[in-house]
C-alpha atoms as a PDB file:
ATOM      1  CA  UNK A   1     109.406  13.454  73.576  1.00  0.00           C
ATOM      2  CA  UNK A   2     110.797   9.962  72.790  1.00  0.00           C
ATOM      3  CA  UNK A   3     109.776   7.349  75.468  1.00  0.00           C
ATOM      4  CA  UNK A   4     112.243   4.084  76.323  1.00  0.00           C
ATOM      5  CA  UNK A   5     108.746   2.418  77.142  1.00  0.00           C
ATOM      6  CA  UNK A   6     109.542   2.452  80.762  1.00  0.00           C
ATOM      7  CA  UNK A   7     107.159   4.345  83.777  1.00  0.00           C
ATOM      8  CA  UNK A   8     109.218   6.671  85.603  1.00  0.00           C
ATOM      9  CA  UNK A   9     110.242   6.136  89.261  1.00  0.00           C
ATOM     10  CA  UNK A  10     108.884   7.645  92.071  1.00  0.00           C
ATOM     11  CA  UNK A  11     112.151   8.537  93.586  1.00  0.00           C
ATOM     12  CA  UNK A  12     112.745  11.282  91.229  1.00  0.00           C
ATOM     13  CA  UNK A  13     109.813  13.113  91.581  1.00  0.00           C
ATOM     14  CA  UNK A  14     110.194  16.504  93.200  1.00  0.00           C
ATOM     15  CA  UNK A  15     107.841  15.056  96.077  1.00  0.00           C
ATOM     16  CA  UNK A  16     109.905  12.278  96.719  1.00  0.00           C
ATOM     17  CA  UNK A  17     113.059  14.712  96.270  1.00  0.00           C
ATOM     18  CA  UNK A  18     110.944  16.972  99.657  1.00  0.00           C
ATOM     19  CA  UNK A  19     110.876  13.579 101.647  1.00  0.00           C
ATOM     20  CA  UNK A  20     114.330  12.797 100.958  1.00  0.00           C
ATOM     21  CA  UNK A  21     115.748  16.440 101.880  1.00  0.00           C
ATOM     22  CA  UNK A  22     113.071  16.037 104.925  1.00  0.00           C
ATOM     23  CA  UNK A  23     114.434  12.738 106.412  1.00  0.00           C
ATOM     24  CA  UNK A  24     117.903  13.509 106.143  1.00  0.00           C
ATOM     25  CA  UNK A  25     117.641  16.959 107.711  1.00  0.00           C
ATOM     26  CA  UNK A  26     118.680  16.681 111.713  1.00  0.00           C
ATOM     27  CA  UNK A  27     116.137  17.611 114.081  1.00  0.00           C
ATOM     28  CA  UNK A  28     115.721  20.765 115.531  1.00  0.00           C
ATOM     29  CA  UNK A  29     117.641  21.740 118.941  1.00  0.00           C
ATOM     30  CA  UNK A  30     114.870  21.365 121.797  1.00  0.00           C
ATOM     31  CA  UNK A  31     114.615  24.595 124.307  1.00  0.00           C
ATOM     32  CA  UNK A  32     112.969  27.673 123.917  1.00  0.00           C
ATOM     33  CA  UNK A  33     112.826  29.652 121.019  1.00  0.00           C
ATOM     34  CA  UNK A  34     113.097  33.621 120.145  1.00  0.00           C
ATOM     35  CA  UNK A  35     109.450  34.560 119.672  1.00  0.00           C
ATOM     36  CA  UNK A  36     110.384  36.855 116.685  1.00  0.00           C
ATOM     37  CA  UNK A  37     112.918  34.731 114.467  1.00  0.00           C
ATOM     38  CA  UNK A  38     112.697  31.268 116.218  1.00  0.00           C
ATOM     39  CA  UNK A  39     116.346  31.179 117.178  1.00  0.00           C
ATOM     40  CA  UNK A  40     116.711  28.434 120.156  1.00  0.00           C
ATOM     41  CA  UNK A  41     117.645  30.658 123.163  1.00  0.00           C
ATOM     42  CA  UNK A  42     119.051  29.822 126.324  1.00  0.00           C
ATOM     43  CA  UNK A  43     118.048  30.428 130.131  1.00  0.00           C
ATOM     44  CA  UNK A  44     118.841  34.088 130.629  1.00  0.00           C
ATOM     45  CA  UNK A  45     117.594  35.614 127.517  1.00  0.00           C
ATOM     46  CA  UNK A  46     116.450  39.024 127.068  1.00  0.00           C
ATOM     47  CA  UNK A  47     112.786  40.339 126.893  1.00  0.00           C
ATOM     48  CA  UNK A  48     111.113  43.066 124.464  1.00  0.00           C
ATOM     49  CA  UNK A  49     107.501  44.684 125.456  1.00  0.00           C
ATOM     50  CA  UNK A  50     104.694  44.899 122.758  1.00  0.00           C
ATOM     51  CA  UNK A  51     103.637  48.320 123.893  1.00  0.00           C
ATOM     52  CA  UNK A  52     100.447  47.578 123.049  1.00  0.00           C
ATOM     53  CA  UNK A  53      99.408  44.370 124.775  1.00  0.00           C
ATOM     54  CA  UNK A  54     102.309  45.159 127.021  1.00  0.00           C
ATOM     55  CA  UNK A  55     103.214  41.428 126.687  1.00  0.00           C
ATOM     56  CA  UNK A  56     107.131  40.241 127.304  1.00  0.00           C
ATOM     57  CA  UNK A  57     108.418  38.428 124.451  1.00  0.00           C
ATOM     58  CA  UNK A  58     111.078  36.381 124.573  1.00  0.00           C
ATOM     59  CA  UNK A  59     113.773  36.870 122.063  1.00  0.00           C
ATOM     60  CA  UNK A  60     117.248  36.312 121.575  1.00  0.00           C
ATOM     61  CA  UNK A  61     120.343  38.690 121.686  1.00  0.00           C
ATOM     62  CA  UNK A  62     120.517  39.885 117.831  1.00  0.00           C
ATOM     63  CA  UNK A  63     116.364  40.237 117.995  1.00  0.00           C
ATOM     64  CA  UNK A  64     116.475  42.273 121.231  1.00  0.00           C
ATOM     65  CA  UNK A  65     119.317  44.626 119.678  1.00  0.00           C
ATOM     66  CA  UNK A  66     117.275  46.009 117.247  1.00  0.00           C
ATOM     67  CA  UNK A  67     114.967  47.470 119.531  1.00  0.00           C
ATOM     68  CA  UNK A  68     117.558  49.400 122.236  1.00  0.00           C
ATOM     69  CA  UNK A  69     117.232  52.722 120.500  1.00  0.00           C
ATOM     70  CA  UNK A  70     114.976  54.324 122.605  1.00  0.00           C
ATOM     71  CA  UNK A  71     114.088  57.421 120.664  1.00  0.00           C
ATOM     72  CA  UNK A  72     112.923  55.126 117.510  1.00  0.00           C
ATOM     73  CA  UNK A  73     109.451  54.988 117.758  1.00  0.00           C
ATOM     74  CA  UNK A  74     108.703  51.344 117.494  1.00  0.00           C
ATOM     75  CA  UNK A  75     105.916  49.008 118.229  1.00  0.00           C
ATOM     76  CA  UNK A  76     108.514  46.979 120.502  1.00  0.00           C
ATOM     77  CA  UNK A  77     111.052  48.006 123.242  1.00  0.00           C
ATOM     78  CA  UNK A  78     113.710  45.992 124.776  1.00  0.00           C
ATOM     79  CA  UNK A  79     113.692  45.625 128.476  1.00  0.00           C
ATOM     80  CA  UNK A  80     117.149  46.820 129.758  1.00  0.00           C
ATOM     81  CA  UNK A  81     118.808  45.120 132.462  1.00  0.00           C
ATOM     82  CA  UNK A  82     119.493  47.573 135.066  1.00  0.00           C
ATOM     83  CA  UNK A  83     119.039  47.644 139.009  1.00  0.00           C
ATOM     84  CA  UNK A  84     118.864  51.201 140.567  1.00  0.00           C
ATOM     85  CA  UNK A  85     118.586  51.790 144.264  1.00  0.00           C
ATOM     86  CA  UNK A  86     116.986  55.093 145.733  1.00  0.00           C
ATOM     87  CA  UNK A  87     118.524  55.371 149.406  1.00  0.00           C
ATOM     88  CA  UNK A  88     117.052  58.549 149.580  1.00  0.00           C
ATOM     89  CA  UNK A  89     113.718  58.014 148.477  1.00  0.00           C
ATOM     90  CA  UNK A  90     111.127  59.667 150.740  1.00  0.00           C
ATOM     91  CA  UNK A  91     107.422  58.138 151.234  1.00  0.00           C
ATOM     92  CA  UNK A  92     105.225  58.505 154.434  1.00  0.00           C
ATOM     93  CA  UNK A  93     102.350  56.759 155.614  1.00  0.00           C
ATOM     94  CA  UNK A  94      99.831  59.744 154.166  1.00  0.00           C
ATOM     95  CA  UNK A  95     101.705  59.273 150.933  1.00  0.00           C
ATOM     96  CA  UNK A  96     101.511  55.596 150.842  1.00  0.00           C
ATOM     97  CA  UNK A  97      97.642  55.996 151.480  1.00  0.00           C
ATOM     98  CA  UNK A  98      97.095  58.038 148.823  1.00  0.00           C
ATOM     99  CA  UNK A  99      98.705  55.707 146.518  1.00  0.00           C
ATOM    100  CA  UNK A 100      95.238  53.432 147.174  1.00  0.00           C
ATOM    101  CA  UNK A 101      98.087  50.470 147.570  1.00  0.00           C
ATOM    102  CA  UNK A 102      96.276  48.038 150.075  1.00  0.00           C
ATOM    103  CA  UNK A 103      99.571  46.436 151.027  1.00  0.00           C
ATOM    104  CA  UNK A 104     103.209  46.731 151.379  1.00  0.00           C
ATOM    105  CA  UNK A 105     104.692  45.688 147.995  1.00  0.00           C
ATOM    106  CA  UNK A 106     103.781  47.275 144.886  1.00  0.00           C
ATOM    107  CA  UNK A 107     105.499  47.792 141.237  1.00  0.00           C
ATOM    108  CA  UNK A 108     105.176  50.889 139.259  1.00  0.00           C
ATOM    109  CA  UNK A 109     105.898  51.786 135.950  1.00  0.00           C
ATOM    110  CA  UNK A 110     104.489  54.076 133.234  1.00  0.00           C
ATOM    111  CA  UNK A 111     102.394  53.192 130.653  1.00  0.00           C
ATOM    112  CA  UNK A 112     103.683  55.193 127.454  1.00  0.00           C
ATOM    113  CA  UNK A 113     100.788  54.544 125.149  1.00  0.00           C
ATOM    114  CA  UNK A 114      97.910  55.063 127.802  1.00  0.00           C
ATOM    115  CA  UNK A 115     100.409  58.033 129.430  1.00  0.00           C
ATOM    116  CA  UNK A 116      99.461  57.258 132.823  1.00  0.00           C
ATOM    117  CA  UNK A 117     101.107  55.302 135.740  1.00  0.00           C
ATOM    118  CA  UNK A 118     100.254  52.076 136.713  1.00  0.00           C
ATOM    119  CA  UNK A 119     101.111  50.071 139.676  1.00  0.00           C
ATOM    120  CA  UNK A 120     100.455  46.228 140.539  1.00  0.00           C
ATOM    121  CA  UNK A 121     100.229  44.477 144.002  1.00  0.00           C
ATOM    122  CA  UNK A 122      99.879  40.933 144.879  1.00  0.00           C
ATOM    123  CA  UNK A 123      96.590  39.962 146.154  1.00  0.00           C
ATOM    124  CA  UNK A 124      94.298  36.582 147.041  1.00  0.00           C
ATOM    125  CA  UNK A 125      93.153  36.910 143.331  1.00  0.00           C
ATOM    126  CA  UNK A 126      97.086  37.501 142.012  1.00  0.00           C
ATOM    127  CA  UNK A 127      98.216  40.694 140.987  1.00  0.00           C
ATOM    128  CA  UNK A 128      96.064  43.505 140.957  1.00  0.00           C
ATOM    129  CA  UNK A 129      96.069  46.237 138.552  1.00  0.00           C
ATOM    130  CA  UNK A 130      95.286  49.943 139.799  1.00  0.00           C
ATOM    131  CA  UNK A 131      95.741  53.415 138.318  1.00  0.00           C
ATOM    132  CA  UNK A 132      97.473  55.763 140.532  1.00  0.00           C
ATOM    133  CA  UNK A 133      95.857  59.147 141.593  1.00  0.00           C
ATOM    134  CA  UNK A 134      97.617  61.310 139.707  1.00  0.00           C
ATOM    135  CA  UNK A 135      98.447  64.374 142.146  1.00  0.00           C
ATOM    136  CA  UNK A 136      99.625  62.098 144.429  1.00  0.00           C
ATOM    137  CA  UNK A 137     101.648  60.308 142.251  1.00  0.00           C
ATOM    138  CA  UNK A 138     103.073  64.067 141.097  1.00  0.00           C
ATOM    139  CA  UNK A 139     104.073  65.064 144.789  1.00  0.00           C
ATOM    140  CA  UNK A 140     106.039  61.673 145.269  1.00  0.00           C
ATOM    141  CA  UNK A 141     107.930  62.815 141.529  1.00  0.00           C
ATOM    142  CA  UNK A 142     108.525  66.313 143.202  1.00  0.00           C
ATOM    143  CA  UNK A 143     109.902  65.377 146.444  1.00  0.00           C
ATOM    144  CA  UNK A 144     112.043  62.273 144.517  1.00  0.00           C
ATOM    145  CA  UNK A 145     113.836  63.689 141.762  1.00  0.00           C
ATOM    146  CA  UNK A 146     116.138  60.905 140.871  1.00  0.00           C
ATOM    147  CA  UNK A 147     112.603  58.878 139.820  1.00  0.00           C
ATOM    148  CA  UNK A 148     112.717  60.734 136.618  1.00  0.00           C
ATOM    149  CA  UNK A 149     115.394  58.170 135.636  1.00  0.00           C
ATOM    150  CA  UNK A 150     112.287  55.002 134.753  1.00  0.00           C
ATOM    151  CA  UNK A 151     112.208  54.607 131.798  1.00  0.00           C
ATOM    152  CA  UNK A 152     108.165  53.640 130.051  1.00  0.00           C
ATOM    153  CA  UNK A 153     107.587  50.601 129.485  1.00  0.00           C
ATOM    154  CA  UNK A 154     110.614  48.612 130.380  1.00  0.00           C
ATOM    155  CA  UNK A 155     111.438  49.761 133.932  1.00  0.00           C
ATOM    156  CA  UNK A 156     109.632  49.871 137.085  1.00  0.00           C
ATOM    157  CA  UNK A 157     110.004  50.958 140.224  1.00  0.00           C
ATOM    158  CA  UNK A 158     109.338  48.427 143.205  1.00  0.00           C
ATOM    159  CA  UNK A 159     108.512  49.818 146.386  1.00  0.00           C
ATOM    160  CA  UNK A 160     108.498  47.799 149.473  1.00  0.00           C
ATOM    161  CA  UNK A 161     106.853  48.616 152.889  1.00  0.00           C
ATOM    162  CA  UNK A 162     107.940  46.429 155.442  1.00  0.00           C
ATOM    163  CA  UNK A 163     107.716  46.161 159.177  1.00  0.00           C
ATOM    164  CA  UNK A 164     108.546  50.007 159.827  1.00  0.00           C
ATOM    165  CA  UNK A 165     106.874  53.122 158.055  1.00  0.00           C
ATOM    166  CA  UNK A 166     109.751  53.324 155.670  1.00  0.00           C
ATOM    167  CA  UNK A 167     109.353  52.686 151.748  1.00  0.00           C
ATOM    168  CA  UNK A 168     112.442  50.992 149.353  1.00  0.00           C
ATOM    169  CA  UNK A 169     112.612  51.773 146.529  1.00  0.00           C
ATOM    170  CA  UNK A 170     114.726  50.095 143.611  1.00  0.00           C
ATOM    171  CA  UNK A 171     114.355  50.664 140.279  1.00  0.00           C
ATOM    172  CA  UNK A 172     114.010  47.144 138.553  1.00  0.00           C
ATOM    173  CA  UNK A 173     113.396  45.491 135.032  1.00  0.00           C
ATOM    174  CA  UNK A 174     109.810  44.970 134.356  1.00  0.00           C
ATOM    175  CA  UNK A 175     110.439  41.211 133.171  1.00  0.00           C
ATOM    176  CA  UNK A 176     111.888  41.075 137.122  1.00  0.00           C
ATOM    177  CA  UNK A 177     108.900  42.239 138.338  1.00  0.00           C
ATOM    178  CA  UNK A 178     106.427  39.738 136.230  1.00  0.00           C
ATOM    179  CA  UNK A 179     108.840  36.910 137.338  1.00  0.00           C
ATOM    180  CA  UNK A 180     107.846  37.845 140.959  1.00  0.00           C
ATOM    181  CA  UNK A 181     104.471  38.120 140.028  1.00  0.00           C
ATOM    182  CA  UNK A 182     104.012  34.781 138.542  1.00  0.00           C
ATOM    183  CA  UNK A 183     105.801  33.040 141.667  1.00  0.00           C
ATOM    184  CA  UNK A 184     103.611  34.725 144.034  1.00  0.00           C
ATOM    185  CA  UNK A 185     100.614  33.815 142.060  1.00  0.00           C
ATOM    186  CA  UNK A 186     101.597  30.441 142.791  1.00  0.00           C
ATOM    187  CA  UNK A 187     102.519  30.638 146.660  1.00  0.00           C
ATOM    188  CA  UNK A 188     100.125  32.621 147.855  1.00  0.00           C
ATOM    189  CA  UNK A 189      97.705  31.791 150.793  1.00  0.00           C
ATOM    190  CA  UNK A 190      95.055  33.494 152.671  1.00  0.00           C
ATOM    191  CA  UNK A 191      95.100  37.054 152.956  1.00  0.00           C
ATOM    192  CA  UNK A 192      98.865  37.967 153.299  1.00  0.00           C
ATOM    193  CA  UNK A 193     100.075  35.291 151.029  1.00  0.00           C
ATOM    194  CA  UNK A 194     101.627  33.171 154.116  1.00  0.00           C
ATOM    195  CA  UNK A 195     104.934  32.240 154.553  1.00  0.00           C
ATOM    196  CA  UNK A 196     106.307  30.949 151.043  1.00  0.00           C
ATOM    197  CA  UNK A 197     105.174  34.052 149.434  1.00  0.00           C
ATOM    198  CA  UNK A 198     106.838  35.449 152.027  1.00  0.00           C
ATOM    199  CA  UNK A 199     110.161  34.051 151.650  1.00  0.00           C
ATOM    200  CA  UNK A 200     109.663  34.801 147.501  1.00  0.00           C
ATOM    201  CA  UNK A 201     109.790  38.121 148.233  1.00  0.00           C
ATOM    202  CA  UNK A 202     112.678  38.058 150.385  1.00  0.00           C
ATOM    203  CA  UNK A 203     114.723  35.826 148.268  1.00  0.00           C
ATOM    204  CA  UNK A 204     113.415  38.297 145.491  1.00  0.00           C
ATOM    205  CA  UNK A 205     114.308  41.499 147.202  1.00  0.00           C
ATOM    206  CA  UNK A 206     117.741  39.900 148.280  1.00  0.00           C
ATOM    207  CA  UNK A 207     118.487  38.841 144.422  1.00  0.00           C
ATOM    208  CA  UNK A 208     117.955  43.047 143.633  1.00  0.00           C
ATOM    209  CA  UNK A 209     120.110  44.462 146.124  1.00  0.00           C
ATOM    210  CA  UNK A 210     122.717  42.313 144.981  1.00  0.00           C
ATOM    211  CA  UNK A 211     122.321  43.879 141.530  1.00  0.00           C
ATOM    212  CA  UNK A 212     121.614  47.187 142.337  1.00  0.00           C
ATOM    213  CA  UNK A 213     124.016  50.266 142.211  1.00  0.00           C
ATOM    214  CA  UNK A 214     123.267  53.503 143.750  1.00  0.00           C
ATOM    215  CA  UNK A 215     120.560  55.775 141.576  1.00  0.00           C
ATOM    216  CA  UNK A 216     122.717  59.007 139.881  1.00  0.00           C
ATOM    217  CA  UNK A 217     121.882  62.076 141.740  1.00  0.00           C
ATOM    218  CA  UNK A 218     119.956  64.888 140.136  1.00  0.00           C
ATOM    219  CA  UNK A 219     121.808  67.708 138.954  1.00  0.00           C
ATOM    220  CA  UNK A 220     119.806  71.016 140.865  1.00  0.00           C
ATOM    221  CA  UNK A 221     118.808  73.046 137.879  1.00  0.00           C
END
């Protein structure tokens, strides 16, 4: 190697080279990002469940695609956007008891992995997690058909006892139903959550019968 008796420069090292490439790259968008390829996504994006750790993820449209088959058995499952309502749904008070839900709002959805259903309700110490007796849970099925539409994982259904002895039931996103969760976490006061929770929930409840379109009805075998 012949040398012209000069030190090289520092510009053309490949280091330099890294910090030039680095300085003249633009900055990256600010927002939110897809949690699986770290697309920036907008307000509105679509969800997947870790069935697992049942945790949302947020991801963007060509992320959430590749998990919409739902016979592929996959660790993830997209979260579908569809609002059901069940005008014929059926609960009484003896059925609501048995359900061991303490109040009048509850969402319920079933738990593929652990194959059992699972409902939450708000509650002074946020949402509470309970297992649902399983008979009872089975009569409820029997007498409402059209609830074999939920799908695991994704879907729930959210049943709301108001004022009267009757039960609505819609059959809602889960990602809805942790949105409502986490804004009543924040209102709520004293025992019954007081009157901003209670709006939430009406607002809420509102928002999904907007959506919602009437359940199919079963086909008698």
């Amino acid at each position: 190697m012949i040398s012209n008796g000069t030190s090289a420069s520092p510009t053309g090292t490949p280091l330099a080279a890294l910090r030039r490439v680095t300085r003249s790259r633009p900055p990256l968008p600010l927002g939110e990002r897809c949690e699986m390829c770290a697309t920036t996504i907008t307000d509105g994006h679509p969800h997947v469940v870790n069935l697992d750790s049942r945790a949302l993820l947020c991801t963007c449209r060509a992320c959430y695609l590749l998990f919409t088959d739902e016979r592929a058995h996959l660790h993830y499952r997209a979260v579908p956007d569809r609002y059901l309502s069940f005008n014929e749904f059926t609960l009484d008070t003896g059925a609501w008891d048995e359900l061991q839900i303490p109040v009048g709002l509850a969402f319920l959805f079933r738990n593929s992995v652990q194959d059992r259903t699972i409902a939450f309700y708000p509650s002074p110490a946020g949402a509470t997690e309970s297992e649902l007796p399983l008979t009872a849970w089975d009569r409820i099925v029997h007498a409402n058909p059209g609830l074999a539409e939920l799908r695991p994982d994704v879907e729930a259904l959210l049943l709301r006892r108001a004022d009267s002895p009757t039960v609505s039931c819609h059959l809602v996103p889960i990602d809805a139903c942790y949105e409502l969760v986490g804004r009543l976490r924040l209102l709520w006061r004293g025992f019954d959550g007081g009157q901003q929770a209670h709006e939430a929930i009406s607002e809420f409840f509102a928002m999904v019968d907007s959506r919602s379109r009437p359940a199919p009805v079963p086909i008698a075998p």
